[in-house]
PDB file of N, CA and C in Angstrom:
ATOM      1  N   UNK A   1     -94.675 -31.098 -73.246  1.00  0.00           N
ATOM      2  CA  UNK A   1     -94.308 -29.711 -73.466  1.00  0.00           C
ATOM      3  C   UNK A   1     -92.795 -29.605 -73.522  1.00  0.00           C
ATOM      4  N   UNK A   2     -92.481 -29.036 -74.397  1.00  0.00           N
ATOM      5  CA  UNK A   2     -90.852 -28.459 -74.681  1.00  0.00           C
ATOM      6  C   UNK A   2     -90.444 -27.771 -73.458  1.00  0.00           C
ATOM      7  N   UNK A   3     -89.565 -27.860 -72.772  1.00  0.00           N
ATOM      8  CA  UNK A   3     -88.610 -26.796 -72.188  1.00  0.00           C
ATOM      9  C   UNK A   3     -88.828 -25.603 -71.786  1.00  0.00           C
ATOM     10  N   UNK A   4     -89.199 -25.253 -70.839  1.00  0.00           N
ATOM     11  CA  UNK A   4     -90.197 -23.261 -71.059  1.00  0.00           C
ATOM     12  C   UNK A   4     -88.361 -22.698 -71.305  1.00  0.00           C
ATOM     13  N   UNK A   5     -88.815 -21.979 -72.034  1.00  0.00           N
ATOM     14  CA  UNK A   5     -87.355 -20.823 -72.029  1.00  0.00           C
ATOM     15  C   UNK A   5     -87.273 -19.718 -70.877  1.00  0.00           C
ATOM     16  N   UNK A   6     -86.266 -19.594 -70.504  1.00  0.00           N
ATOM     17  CA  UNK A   6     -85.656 -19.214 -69.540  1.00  0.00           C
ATOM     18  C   UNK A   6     -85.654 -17.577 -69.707  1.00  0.00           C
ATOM     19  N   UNK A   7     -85.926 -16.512 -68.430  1.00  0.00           N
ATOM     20  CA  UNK A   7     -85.834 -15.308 -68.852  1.00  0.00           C
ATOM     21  C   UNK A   7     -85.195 -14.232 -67.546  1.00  0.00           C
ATOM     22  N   UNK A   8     -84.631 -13.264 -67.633  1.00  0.00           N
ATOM     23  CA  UNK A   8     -84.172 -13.078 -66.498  1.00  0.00           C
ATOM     24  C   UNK A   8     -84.808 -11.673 -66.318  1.00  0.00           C
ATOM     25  N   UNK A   9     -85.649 -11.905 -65.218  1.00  0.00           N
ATOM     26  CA  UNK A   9     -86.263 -10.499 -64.004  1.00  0.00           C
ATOM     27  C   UNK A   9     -85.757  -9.484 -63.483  1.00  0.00           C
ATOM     28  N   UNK A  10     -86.103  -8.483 -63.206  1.00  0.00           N
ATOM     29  CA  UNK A  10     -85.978  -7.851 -61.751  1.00  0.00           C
ATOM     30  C   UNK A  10     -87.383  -7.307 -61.156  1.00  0.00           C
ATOM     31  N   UNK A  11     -86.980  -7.903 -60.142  1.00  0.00           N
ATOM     32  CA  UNK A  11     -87.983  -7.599 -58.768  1.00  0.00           C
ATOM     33  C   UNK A  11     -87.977  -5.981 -58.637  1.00  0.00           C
ATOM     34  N   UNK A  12     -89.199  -5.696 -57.564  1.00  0.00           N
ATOM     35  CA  UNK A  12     -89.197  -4.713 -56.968  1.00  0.00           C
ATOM     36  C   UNK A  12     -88.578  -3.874 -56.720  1.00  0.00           C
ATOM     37  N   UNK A  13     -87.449  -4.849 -55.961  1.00  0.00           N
ATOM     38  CA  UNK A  13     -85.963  -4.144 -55.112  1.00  0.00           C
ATOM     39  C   UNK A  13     -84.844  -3.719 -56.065  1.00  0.00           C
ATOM     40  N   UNK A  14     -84.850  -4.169 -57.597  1.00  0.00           N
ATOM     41  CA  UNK A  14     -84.143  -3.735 -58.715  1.00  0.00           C
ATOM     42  C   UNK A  14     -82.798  -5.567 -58.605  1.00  0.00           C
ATOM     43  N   UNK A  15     -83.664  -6.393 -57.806  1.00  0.00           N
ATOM     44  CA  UNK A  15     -82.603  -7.652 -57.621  1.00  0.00           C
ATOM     45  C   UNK A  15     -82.668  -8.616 -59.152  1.00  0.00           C
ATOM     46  N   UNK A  16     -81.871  -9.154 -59.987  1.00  0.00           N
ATOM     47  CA  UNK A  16     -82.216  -9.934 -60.554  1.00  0.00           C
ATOM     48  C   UNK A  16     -82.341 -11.133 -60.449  1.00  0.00           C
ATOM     49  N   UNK A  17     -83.262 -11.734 -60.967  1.00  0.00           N
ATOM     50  CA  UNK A  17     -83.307 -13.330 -60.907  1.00  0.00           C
ATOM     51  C   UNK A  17     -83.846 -14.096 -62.327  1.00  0.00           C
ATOM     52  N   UNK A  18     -83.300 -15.234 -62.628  1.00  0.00           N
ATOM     53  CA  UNK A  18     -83.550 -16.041 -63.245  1.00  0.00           C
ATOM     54  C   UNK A  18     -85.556 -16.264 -63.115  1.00  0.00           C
ATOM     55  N   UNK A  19     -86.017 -16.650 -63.963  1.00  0.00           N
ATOM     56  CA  UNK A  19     -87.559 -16.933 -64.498  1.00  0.00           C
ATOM     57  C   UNK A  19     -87.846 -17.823 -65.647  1.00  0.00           C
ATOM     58  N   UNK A  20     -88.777 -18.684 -65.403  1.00  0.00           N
ATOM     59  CA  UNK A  20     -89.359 -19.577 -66.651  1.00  0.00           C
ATOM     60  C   UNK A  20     -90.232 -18.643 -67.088  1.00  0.00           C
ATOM     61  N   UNK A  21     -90.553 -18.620 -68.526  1.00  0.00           N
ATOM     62  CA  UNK A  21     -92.385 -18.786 -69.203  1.00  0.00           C
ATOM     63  C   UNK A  21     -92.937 -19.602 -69.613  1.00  0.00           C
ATOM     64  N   UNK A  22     -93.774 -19.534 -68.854  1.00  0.00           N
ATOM     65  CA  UNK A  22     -94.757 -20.373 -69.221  1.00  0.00           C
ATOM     66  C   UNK A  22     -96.196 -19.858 -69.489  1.00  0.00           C
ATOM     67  N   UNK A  23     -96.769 -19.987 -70.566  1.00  0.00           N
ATOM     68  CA  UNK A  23     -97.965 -19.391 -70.413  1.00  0.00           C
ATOM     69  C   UNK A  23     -99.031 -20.358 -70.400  1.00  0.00           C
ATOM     70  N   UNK A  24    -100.475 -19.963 -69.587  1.00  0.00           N
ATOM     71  CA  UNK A  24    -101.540 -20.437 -69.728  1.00  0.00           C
ATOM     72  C   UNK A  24    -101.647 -21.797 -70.708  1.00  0.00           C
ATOM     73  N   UNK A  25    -101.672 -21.347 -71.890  1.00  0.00           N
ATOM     74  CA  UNK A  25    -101.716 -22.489 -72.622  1.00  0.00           C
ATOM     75  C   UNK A  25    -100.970 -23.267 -72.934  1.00  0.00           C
ATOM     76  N   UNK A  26     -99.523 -23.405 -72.367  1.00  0.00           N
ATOM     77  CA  UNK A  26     -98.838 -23.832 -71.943  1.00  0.00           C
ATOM     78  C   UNK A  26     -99.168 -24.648 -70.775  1.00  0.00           C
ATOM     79  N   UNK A  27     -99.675 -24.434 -69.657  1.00  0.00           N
ATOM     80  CA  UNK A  27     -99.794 -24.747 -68.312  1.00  0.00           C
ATOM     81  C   UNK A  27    -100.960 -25.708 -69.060  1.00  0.00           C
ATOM     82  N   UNK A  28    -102.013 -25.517 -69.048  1.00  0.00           N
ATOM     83  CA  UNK A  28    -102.903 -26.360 -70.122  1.00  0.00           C
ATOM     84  C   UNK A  28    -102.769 -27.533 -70.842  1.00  0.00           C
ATOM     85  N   UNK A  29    -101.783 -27.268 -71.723  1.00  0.00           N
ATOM     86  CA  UNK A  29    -100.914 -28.323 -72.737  1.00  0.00           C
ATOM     87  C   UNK A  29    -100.591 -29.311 -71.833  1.00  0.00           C
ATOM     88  N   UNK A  30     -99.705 -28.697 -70.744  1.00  0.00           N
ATOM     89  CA  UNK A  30     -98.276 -29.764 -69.947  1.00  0.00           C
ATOM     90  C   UNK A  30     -99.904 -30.470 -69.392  1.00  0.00           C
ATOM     91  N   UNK A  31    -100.478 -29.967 -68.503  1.00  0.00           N
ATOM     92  CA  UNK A  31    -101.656 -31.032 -67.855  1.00  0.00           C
ATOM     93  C   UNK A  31    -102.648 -31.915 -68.190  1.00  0.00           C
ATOM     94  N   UNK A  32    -102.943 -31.683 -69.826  1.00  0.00           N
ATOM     95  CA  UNK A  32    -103.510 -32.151 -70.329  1.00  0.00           C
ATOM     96  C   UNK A  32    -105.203 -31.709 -70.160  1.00  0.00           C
ATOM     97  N   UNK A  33    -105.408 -30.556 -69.481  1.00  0.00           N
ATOM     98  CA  UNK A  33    -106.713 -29.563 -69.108  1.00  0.00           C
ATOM     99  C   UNK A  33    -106.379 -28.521 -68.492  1.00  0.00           C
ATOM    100  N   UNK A  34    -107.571 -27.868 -68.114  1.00  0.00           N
ATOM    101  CA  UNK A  34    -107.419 -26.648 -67.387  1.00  0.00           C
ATOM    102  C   UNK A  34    -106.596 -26.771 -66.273  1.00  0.00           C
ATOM    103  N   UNK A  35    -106.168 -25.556 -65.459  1.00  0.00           N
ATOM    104  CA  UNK A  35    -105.252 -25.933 -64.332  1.00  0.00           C
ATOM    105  C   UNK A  35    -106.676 -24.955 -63.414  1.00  0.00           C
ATOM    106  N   UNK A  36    -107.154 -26.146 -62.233  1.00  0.00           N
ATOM    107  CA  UNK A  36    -108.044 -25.758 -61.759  1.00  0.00           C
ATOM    108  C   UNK A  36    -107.639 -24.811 -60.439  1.00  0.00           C
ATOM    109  N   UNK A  37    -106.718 -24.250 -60.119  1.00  0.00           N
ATOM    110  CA  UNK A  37    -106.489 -22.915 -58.962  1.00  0.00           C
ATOM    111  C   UNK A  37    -106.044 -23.824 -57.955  1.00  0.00           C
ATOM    112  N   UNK A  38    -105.913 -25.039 -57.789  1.00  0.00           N
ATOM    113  CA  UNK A  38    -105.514 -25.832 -56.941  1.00  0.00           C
ATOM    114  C   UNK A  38    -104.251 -26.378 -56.392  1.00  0.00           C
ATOM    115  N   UNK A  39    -103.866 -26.771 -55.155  1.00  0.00           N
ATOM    116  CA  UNK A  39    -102.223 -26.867 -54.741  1.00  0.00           C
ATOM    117  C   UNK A  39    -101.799 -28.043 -55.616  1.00  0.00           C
ATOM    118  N   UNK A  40    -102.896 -29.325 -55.751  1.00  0.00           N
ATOM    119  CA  UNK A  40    -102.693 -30.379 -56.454  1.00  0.00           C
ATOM    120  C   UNK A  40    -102.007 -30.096 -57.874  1.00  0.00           C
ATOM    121  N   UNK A  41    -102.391 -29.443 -58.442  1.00  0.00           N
ATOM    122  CA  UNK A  41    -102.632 -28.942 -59.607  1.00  0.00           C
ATOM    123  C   UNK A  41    -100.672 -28.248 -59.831  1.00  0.00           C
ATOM    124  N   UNK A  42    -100.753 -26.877 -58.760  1.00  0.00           N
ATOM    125  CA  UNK A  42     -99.494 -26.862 -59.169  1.00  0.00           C
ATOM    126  C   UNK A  42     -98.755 -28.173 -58.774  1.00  0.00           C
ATOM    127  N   UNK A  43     -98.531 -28.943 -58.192  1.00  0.00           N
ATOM    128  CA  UNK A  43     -97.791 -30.204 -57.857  1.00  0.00           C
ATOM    129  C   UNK A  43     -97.415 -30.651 -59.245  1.00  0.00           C
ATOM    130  N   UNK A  44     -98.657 -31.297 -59.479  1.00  0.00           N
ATOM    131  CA  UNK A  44     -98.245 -32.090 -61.017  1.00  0.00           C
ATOM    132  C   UNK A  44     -97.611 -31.279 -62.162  1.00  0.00           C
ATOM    133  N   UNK A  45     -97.936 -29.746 -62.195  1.00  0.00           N
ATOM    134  CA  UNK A  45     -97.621 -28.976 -63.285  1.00  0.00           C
ATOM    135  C   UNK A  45     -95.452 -28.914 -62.791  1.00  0.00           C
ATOM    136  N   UNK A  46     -95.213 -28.593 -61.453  1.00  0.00           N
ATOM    137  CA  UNK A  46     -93.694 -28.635 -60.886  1.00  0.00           C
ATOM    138  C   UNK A  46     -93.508 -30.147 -61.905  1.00  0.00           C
ATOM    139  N   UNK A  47     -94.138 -30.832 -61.025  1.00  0.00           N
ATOM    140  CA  UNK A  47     -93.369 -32.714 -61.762  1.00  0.00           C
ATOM    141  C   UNK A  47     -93.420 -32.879 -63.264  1.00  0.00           C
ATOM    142  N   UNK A  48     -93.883 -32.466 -63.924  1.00  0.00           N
ATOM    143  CA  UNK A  48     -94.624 -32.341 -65.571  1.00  0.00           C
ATOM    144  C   UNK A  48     -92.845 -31.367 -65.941  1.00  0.00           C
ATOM    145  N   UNK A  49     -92.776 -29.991 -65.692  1.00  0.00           N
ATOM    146  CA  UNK A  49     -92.098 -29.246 -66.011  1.00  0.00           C
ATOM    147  C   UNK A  49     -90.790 -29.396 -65.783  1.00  0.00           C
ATOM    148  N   UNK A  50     -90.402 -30.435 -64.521  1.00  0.00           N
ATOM    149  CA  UNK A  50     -89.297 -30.765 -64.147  1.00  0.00           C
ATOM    150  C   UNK A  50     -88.446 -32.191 -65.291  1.00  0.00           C
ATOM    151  N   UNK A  51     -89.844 -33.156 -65.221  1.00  0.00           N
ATOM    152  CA  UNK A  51     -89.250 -33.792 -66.521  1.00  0.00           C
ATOM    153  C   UNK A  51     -89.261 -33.258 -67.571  1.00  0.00           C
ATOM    154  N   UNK A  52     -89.640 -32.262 -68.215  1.00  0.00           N
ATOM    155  CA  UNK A  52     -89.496 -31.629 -69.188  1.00  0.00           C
ATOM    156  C   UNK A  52     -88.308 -31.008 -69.385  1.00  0.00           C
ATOM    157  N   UNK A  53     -87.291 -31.214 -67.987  1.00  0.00           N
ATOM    158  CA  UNK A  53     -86.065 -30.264 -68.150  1.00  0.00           C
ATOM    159  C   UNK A  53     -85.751 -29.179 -67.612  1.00  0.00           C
ATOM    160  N   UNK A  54     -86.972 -28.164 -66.822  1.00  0.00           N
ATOM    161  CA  UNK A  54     -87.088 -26.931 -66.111  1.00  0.00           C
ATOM    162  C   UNK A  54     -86.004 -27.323 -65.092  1.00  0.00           C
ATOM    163  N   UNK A  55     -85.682 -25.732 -64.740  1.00  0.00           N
ATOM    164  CA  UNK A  55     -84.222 -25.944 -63.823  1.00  0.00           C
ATOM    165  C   UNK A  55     -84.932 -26.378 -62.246  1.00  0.00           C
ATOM    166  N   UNK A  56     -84.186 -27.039 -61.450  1.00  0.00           N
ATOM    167  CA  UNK A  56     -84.621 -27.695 -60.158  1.00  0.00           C
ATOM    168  C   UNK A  56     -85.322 -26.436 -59.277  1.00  0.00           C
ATOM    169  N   UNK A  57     -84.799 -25.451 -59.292  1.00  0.00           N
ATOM    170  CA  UNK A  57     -85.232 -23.946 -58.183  1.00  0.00           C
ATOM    171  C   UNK A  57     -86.685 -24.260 -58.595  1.00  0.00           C
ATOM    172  N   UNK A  58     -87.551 -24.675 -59.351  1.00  0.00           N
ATOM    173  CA  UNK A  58     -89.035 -24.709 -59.646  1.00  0.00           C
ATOM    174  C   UNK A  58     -89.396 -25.193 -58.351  1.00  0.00           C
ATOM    175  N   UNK A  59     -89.016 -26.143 -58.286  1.00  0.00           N
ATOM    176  CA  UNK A  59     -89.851 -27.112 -56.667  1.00  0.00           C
ATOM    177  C   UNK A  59     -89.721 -25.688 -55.547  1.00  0.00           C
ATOM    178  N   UNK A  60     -88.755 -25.255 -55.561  1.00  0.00           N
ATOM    179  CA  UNK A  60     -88.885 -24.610 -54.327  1.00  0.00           C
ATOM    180  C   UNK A  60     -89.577 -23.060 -54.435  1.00  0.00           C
ATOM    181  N   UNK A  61     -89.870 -22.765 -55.387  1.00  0.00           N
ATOM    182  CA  UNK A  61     -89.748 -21.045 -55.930  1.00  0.00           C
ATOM    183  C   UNK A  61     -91.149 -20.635 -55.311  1.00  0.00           C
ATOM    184  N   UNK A  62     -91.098 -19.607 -54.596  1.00  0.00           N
ATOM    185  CA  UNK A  62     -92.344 -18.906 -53.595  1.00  0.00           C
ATOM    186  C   UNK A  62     -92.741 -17.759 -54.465  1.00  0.00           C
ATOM    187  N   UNK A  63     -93.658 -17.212 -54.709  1.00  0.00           N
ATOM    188  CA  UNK A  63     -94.784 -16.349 -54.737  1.00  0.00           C
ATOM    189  C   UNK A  63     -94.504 -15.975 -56.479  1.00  0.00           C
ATOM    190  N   UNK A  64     -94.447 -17.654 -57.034  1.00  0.00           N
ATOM    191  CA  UNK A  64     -93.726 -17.616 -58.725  1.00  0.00           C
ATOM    192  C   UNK A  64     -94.547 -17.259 -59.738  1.00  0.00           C
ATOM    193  N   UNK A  65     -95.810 -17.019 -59.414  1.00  0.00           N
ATOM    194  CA  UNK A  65     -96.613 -16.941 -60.308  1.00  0.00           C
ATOM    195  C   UNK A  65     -97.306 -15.276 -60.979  1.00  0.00           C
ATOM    196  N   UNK A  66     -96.875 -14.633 -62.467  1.00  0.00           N
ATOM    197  CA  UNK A  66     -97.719 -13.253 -62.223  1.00  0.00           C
ATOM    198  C   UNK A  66     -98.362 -13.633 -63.189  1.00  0.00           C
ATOM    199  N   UNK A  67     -98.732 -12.294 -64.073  1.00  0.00           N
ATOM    200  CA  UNK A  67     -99.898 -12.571 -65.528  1.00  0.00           C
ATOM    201  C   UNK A  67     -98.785 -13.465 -66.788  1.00  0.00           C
ATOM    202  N   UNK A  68     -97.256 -13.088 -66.714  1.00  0.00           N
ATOM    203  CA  UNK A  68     -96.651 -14.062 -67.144  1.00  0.00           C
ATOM    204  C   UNK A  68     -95.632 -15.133 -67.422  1.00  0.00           C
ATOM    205  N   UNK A  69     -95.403 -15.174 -66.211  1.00  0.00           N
ATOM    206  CA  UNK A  69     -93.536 -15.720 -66.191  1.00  0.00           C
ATOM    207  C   UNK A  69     -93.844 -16.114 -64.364  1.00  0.00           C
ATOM    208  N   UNK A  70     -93.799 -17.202 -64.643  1.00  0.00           N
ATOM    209  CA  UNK A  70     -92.967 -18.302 -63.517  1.00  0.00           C
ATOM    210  C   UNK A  70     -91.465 -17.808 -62.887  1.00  0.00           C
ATOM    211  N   UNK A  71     -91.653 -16.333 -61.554  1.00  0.00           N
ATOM    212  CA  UNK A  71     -90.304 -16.370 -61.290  1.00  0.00           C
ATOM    213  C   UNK A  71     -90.028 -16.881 -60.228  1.00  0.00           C
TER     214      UNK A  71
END
């Protein structure tokens, strides 16, 4: 998978932050199947996306996931 492009948020609080997209079929693509809801699962998708070039904050990023953007 190419590079997710980069997009910038705001939260709740009106804070901005930096965000990947990635979509579904995207997430799909990079794993080579479905992504089964599992911790394993995001693991390999972080390591997959990181060699792909995604910025390092991925490994650490908490509650990153909505309907579309990795923030």
């Amino acid at each position: 998978m190419p590079y997710p492009h980069k997009k910038l948020c705001t939260n709740e609080l009106g804070n901005e932050h930096e965000a990947i997209y990635v979509t579904w079929e995207n997430v799909e693509a990079t794993l080579g199947r479905p992504h089964a809801g599992d911790p394993e699962d995001d693991l390999e998708l972080v390591s997959k996306l990181l060699a792909a070039g995604a910025p390092q904050w991925i490994e650490d990023a908490k509650d990153w996931i909505d309907e579309d953007v990795w923030a």
